[in-house]
C-alpha atoms as a PDB file:
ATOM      1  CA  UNK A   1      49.475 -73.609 -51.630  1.00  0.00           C
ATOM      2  CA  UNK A   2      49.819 -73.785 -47.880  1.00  0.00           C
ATOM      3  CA  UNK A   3      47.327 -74.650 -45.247  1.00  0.00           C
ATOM      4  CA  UNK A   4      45.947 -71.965 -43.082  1.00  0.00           C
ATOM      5  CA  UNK A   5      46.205 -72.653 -39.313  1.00  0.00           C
ATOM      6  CA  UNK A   6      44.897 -70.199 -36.732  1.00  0.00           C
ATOM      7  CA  UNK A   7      46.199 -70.670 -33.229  1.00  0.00           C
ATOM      8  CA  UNK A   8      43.732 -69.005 -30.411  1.00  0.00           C
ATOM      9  CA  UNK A   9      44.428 -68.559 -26.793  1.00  0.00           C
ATOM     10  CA  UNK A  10      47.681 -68.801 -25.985  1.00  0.00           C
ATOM     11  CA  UNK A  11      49.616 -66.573 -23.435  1.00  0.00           C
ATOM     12  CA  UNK A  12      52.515 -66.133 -25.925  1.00  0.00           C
ATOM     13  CA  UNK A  13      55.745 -67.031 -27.845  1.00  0.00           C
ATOM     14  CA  UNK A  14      57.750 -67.911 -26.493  1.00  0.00           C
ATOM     15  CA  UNK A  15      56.389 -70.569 -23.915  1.00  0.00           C
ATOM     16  CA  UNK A  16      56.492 -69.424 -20.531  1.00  0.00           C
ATOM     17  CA  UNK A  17      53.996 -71.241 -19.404  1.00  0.00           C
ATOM     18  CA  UNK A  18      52.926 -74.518 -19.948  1.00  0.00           C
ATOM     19  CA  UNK A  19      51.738 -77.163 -22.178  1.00  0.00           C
ATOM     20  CA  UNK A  20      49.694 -75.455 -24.822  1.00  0.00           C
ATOM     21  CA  UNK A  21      52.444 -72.540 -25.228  1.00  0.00           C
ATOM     22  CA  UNK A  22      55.015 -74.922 -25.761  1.00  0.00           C
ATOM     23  CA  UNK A  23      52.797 -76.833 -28.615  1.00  0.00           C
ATOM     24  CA  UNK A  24      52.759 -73.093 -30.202  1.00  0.00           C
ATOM     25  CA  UNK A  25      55.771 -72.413 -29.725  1.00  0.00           C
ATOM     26  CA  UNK A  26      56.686 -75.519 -31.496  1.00  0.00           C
ATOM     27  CA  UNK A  27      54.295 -75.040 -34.577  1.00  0.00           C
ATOM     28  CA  UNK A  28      55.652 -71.771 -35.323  1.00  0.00           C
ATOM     29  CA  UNK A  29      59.454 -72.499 -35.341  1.00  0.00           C
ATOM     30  CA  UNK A  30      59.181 -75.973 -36.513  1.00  0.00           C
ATOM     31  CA  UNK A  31      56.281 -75.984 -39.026  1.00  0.00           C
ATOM     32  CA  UNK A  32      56.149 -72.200 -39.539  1.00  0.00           C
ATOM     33  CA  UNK A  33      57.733 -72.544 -43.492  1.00  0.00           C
ATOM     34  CA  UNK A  34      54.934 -75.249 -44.594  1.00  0.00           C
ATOM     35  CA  UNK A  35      52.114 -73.454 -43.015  1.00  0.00           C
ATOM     36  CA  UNK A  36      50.721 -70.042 -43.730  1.00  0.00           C
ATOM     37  CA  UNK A  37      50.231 -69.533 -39.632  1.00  0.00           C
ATOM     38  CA  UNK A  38      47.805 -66.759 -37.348  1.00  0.00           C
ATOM     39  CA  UNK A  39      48.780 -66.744 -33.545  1.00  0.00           C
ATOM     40  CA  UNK A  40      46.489 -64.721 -31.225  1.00  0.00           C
ATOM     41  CA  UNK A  41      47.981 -64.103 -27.897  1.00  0.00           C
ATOM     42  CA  UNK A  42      46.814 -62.229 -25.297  1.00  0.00           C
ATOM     43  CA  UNK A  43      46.981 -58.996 -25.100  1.00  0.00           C
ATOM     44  CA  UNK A  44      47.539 -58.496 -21.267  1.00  0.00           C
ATOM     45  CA  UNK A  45      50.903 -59.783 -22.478  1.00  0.00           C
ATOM     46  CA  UNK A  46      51.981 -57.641 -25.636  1.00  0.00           C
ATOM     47  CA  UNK A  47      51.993 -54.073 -25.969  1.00  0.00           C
ATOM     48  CA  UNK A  48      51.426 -53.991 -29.894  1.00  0.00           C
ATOM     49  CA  UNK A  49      48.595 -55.727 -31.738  1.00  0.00           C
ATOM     50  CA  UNK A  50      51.206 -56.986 -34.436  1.00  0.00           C
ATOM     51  CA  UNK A  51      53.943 -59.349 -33.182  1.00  0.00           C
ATOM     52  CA  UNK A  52      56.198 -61.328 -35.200  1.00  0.00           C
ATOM     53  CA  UNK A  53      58.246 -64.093 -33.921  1.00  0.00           C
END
């Protein structure tokens, strides 16, 4: 069974920001397989409410 993370608040994927994008960015392509992940970005950013990376 894999562990459940939900990431809130970031801009998006992938980092074009800063700091906390980068850490998410980082989670999801480097931990992505050994953790059943959520990312909620902001949606000033995305046009569709469903975005996979």
């Amino acid at each position: 069974m894999k562990n459940n993370v939900a990431i809130i608040g970031t801009a998006g994927v992938p980092a074009n920001y800063g700091g906390f994008e980068t850490l998410t960015e980082y989670v999801t392509k480097h931990l992505g397989e050994s953790l059943d992940l959520t990312v909620f970005c902001s949606s000033k950013n995305y046009n569709s409410k469903i975005w996979c990376y």
